[in-house]
Protein backbone atom coordinates (compact mmCIF):
# COMPACT_ATOMS: atom_id res chain seq x y z
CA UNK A 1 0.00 0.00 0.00
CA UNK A 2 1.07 3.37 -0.65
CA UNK A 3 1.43 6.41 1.96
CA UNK A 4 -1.46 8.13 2.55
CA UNK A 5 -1.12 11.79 0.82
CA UNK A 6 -2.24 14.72 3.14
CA UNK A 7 -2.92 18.60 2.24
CA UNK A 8 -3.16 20.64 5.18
CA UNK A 9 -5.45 23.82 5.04
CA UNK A 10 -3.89 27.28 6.66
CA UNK A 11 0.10 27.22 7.56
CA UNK A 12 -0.56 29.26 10.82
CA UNK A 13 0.80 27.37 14.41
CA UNK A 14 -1.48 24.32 13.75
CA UNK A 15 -0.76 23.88 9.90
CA UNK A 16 3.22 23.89 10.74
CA UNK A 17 2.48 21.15 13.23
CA UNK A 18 0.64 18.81 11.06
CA UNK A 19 3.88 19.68 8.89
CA UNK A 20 5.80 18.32 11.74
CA UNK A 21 3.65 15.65 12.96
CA UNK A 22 3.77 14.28 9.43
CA UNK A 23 7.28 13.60 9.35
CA UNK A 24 6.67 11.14 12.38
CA UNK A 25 4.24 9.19 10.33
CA UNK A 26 5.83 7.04 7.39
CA UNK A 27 2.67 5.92 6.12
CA UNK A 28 2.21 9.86 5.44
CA UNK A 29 3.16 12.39 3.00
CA UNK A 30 3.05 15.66 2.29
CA UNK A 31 1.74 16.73 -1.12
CA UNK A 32 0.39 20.23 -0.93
CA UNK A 33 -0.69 23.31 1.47
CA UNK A 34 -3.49 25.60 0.67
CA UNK A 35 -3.04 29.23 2.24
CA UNK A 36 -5.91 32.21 1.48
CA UNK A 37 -2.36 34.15 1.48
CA UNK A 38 -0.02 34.52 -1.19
CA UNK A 39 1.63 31.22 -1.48
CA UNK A 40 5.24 32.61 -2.38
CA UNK A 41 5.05 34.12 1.38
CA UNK A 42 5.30 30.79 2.93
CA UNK A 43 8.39 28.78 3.64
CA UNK A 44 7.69 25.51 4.32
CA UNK A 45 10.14 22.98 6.02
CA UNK A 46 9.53 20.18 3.37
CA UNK A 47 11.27 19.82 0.26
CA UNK A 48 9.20 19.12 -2.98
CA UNK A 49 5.65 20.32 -1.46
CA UNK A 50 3.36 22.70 -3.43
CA UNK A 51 1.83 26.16 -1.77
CA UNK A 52 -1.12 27.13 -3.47
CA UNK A 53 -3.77 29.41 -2.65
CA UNK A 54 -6.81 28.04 -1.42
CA UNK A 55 -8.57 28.84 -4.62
CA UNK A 56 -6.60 25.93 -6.30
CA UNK A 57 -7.82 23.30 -3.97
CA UNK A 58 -9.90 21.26 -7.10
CA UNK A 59 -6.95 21.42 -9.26
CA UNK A 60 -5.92 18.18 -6.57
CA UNK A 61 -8.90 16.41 -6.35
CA UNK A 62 -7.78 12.85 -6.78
CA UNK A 63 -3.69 13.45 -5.93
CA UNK A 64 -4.89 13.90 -2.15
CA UNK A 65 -6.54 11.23 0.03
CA UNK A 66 -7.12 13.81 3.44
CA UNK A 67 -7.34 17.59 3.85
CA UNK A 68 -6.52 18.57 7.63
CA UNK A 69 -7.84 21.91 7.87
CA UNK A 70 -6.41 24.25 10.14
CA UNK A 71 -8.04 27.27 10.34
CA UNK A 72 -9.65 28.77 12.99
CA UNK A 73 -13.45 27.32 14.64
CA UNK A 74 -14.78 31.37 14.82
CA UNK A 75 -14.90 32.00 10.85
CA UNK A 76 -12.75 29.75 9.16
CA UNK A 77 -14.03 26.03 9.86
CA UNK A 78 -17.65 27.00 9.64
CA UNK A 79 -17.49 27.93 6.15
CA UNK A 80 -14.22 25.87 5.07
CA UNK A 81 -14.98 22.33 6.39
CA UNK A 82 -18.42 22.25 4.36
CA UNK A 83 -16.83 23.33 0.95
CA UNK A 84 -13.52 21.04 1.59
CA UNK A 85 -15.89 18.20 2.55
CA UNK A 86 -17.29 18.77 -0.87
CA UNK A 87 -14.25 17.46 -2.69
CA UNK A 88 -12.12 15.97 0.23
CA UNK A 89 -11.94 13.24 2.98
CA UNK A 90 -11.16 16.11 5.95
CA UNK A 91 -10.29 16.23 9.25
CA UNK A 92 -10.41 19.52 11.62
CA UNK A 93 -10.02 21.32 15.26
CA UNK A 94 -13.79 22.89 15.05
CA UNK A 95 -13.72 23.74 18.88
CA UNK A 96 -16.53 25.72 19.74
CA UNK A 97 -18.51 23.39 21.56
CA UNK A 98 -21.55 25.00 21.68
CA UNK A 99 -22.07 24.74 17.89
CA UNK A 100 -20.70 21.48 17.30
CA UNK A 101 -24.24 19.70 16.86
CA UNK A 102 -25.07 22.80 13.96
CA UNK A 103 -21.51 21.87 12.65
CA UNK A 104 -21.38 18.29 12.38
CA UNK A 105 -24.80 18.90 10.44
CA UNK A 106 -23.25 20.86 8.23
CA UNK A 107 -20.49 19.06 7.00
CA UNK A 108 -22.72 15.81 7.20
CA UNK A 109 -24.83 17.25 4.28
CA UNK A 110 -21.95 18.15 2.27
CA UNK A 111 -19.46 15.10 2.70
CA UNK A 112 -22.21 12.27 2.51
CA UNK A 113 -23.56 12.48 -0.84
CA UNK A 114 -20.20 13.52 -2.58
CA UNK A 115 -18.90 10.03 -0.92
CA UNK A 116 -16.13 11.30 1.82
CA UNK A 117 -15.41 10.99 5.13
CA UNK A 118 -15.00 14.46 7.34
CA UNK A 119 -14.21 13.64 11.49
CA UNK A 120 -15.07 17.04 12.85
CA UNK A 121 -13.97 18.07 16.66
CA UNK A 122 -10.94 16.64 16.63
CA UNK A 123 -7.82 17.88 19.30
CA UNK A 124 -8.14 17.24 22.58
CA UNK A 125 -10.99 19.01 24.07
CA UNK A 126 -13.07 18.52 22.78
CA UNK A 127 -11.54 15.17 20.99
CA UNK A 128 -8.91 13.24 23.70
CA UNK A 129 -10.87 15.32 26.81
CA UNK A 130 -14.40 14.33 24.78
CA UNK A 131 -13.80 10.40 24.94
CA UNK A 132 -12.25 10.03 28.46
CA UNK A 133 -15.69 11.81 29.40
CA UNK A 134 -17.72 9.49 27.74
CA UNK A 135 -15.99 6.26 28.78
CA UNK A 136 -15.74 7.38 32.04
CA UNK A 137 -19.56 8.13 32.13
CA UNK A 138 -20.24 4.50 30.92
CA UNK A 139 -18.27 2.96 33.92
CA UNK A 140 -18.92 5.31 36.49
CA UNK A 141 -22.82 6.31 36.32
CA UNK A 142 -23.19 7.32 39.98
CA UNK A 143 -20.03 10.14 39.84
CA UNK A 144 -19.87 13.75 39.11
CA UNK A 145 -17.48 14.97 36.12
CA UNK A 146 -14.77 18.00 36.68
CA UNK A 147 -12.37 19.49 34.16
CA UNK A 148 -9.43 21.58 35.01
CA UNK A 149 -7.59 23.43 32.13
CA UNK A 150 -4.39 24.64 32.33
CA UNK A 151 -1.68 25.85 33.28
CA UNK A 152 -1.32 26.80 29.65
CA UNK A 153 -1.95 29.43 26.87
CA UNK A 154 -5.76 30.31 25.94
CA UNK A 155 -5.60 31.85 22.53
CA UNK A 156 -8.90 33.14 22.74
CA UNK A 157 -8.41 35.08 25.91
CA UNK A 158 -5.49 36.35 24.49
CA UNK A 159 -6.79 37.70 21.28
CA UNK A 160 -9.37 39.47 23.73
CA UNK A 161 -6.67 41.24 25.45
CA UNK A 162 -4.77 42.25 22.62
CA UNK A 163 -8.16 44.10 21.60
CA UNK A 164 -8.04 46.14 24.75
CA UNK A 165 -7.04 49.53 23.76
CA UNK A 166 -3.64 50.72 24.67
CA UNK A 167 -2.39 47.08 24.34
CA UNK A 168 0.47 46.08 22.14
CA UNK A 169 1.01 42.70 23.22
CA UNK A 170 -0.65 40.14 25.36
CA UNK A 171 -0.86 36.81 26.85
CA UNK A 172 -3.09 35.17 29.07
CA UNK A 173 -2.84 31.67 31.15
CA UNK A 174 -5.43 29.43 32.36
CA UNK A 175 -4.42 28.05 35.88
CA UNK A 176 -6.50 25.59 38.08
CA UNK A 177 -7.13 26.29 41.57
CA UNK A 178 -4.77 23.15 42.95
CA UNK A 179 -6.75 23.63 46.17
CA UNK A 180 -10.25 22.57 44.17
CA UNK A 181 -7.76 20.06 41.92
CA UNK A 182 -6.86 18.44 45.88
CA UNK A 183 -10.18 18.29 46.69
CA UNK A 184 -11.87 16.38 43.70
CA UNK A 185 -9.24 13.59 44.26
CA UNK A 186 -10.20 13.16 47.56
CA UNK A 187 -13.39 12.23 46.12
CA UNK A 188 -15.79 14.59 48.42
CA UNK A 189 -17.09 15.64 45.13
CA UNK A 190 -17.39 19.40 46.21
CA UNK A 191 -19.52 21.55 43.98
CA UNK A 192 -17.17 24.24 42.81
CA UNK A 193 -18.02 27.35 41.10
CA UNK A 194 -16.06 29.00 37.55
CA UNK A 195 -14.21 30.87 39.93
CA UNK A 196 -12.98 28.54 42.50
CA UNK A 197 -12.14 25.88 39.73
CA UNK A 198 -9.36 28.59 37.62
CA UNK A 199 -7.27 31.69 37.84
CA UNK A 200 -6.79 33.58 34.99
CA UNK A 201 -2.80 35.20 34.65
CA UNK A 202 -2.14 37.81 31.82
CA UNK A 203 0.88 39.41 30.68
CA UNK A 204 0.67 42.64 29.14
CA UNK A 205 2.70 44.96 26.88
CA UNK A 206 1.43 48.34 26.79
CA UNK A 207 1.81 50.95 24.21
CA UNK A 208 3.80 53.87 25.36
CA UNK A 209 2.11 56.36 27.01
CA UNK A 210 -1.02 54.61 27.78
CA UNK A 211 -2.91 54.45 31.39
CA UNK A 212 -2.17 50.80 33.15
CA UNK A 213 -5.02 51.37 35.17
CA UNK A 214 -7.59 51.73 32.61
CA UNK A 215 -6.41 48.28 30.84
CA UNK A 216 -6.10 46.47 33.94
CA UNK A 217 -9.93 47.68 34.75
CA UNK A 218 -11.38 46.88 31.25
CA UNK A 219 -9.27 43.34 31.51
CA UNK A 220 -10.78 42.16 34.52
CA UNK A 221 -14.65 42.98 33.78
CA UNK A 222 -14.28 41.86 30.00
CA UNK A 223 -17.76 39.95 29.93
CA UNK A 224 -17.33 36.04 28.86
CA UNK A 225 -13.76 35.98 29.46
CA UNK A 226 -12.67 37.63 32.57
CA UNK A 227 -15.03 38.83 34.55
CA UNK A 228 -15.90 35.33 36.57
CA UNK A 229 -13.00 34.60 37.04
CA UNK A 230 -10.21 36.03 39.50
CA UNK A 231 -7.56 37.45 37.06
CA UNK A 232 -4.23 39.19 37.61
CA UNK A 233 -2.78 41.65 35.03
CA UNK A 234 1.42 41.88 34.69
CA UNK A 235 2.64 44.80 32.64
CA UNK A 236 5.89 43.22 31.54
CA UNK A 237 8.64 44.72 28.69
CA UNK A 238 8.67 44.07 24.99
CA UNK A 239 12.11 41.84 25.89
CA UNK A 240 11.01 40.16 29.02
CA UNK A 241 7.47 38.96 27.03
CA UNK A 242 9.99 37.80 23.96
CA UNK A 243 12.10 35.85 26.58
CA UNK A 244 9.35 34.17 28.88
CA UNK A 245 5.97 34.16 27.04
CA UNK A 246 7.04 32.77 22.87
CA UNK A 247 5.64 29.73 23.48
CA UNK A 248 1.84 27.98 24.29
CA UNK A 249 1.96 25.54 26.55
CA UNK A 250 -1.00 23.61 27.58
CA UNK A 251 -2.65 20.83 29.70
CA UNK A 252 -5.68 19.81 31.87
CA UNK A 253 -7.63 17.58 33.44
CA UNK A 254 -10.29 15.20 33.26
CA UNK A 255 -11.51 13.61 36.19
CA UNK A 256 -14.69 11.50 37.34
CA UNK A 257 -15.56 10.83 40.96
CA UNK A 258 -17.81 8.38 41.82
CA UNK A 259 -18.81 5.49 44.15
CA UNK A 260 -19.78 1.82 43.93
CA UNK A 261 -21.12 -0.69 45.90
CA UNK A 262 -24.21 -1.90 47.49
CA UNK A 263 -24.03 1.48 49.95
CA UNK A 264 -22.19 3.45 47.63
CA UNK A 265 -19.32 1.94 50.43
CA UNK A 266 -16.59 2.36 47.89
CA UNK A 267 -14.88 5.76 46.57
CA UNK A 268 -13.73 5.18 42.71
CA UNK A 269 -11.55 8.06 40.44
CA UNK A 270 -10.49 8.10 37.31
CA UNK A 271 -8.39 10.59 36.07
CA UNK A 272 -6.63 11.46 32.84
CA UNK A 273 -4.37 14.44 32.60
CA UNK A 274 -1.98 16.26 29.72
CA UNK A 275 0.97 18.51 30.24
CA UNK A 276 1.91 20.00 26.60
CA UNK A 277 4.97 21.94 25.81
CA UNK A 278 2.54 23.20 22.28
CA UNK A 279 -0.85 23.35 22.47
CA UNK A 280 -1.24 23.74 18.60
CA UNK A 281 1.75 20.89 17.92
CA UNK A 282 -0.04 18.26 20.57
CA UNK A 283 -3.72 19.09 18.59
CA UNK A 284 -1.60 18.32 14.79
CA UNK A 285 -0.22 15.08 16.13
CA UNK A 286 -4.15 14.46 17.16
CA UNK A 287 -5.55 15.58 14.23
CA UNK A 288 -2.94 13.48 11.88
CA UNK A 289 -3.85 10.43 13.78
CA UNK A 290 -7.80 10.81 12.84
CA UNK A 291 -6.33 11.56 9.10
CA UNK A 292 -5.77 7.62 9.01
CA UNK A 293 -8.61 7.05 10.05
CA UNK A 294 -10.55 8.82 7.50
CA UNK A 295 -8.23 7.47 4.77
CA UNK A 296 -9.56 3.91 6.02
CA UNK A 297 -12.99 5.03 6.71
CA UNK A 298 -13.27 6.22 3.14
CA UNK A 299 -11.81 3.23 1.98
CA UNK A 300 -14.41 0.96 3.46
CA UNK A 301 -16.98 3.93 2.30
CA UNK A 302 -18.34 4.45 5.48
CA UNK A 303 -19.24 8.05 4.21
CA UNK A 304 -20.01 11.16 5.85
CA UNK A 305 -19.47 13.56 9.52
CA UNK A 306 -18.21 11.60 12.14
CA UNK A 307 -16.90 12.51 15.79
CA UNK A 308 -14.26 11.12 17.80
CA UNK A 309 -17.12 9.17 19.11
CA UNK A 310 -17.60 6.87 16.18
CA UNK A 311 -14.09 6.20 15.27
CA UNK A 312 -12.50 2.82 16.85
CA UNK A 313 -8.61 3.31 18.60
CA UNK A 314 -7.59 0.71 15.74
CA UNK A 315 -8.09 2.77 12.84
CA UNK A 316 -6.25 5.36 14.13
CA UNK A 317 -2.56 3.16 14.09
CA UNK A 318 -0.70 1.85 11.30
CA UNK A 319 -0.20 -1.05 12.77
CA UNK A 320 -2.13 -4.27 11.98
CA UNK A 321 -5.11 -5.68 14.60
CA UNK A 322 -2.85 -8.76 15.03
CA UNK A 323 -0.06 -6.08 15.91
CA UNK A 324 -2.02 -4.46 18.08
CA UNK A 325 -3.29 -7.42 20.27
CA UNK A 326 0.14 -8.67 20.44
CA UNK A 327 1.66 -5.32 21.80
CA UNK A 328 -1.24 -3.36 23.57
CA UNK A 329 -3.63 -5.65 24.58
């Protein structure tokens, strides 16, 4: 069998980590990346791989067996993943929970009847996060579910800040509470609040000239993203943000606490955690994992939107079943 041929979709953080996360997969290659800029801008790190705007996407229908598409969930994916499905098997980071039913509907209707396979929601929350939830729901029915984020990057947050006026550059972290984190694995099951559960940390480059107080103020009651939270606000230097805030780290956790027993006599926790150097290079290695999947999917025409819900951990190796038994199981 032959590798499986990829495109990647946008060349921003995540599309330079599917790059990456490619190179780690020899049943993978590279064959093209699509950009809405202009393609002589971008540099990539492979050899022999075409840039091409995004416009020239049909030109490789048939030379490419999965498009991962890495734009972003707020305007990109919504309208992208749809018109990709269209001509491509796909595979994307769509992350905004709230609209993933409305999403997955969408890209259902386009990928079905044009015969491809599009798994939707794929990273790690929701995607890794999303499946430790459900299969800890189906073992544990009498527990409560928590979810701790952090310590790492939110990119959202951080756009936010960098909207503030008076703000030249900004970063914000997403820290749990390791008090509420201590008391979850105890397994009292506390009911904890938005605010007892995560801090919010930003760093902040001002412009010259402009009043600290006035961005700290607006920071801290931004509605949606700060204001339930308790958040702290660093004015830092051009050269100290360079030095100690260039990278996005991320991480969480997932944890279910429950009981068992005739009495409910018997505490039970399961817990799953991830501690990520880069956010956006963990969510590539994710999303080129459910790229072989689709690539098999579509080979046994099993057609259409799926989730991280319907796919089955063996389609997601290289490996053989036999392989897999013999070494995992």
């Amino acid at each position: 069998m032959g590798k499986i041929k990829i495109g990647i979709v946008g060349y921003g953080n995540l599309g330079r980590g599917v790059e990456y996360a490619i190179r780690q997969n020899p049943d993978m290659e590279l064959v093209a990346v699509f950009t809405r800029r202009q393609p002589g801008d971008i540099s990539l790190k492979t050899s022999g791989v075409a840039v091409c705007h995004y416009d020239e996407m049909k030109q490789y229908v048939g030379k490419i067996d999965v498009m991962v598409l890495c734009g972003g969930s707020a305007t990109d994916l919504i309208v992208q993943a749809p018109d990709v499905a269209k001509m491509f098997n796909t595979v994307d980071s769509f992350d905004t929970h709230a609209r993933i039913p409305e999403f997955y509907s969408l890209v259902d209707a386009a990928a079905k009847p044009t015969k491809h396979v599009s798994i939707i929601s794929v990273g790690w929350d929701p995607g890794m996060f999303s499946i430790t939830r459900l299969y800890n729901n189906c073992i544990l029915p009498d527990a409560k579910d928590y979810t701790f984020w952090g310590k790492g990057v939110s990119q959202g947050h951080s756009d936010a800040i960098r909207r503030v006026e008076g703000v030249k550059n900004g970063k914000q972290y997403t820290v749990p509470v390791e008090s509420a984190v201590e008391q979850v694995r105890t397994g009292s099951n506390p009911e904890l609040t938005t605010r007892q559960k995560h801090t919010r940390v930003c760093y902040v480059v001002a412009q010259p000239g402009a009043e600290l107080a006035r961005i700290e103020s607006e920071i801290k009651n931004m509605p949606n993203y700060f204001a339930d939270y308790d958040t702290f606000v660093n004015f830092i230097s051009d050269e100290e943000f360079e030095k100690n805030h260039n990278t996005m780290p991320h991480g969480g956790f997932v944890i279910r606490s429950g009981f068992t027993g005739e009495n409910r006599e018997n505490k039970q926790l399961i817990e799953y955690s991830l501690k990520l150097d880069s956010n956006p290079e963990f969510t590539s290695s994710v999303l080129v994992a459910y790229a072989r999947a689709a690539y098999k999917l579509a080979n046994e025409a099993s057609y259409g939107a799926k989730t991280v819900f319907d796919i089955a951990p063996a389609l997601l190796s290289p490996m053989s079943n036999e392989a897999l038994r013999e070494q995992f199981l």
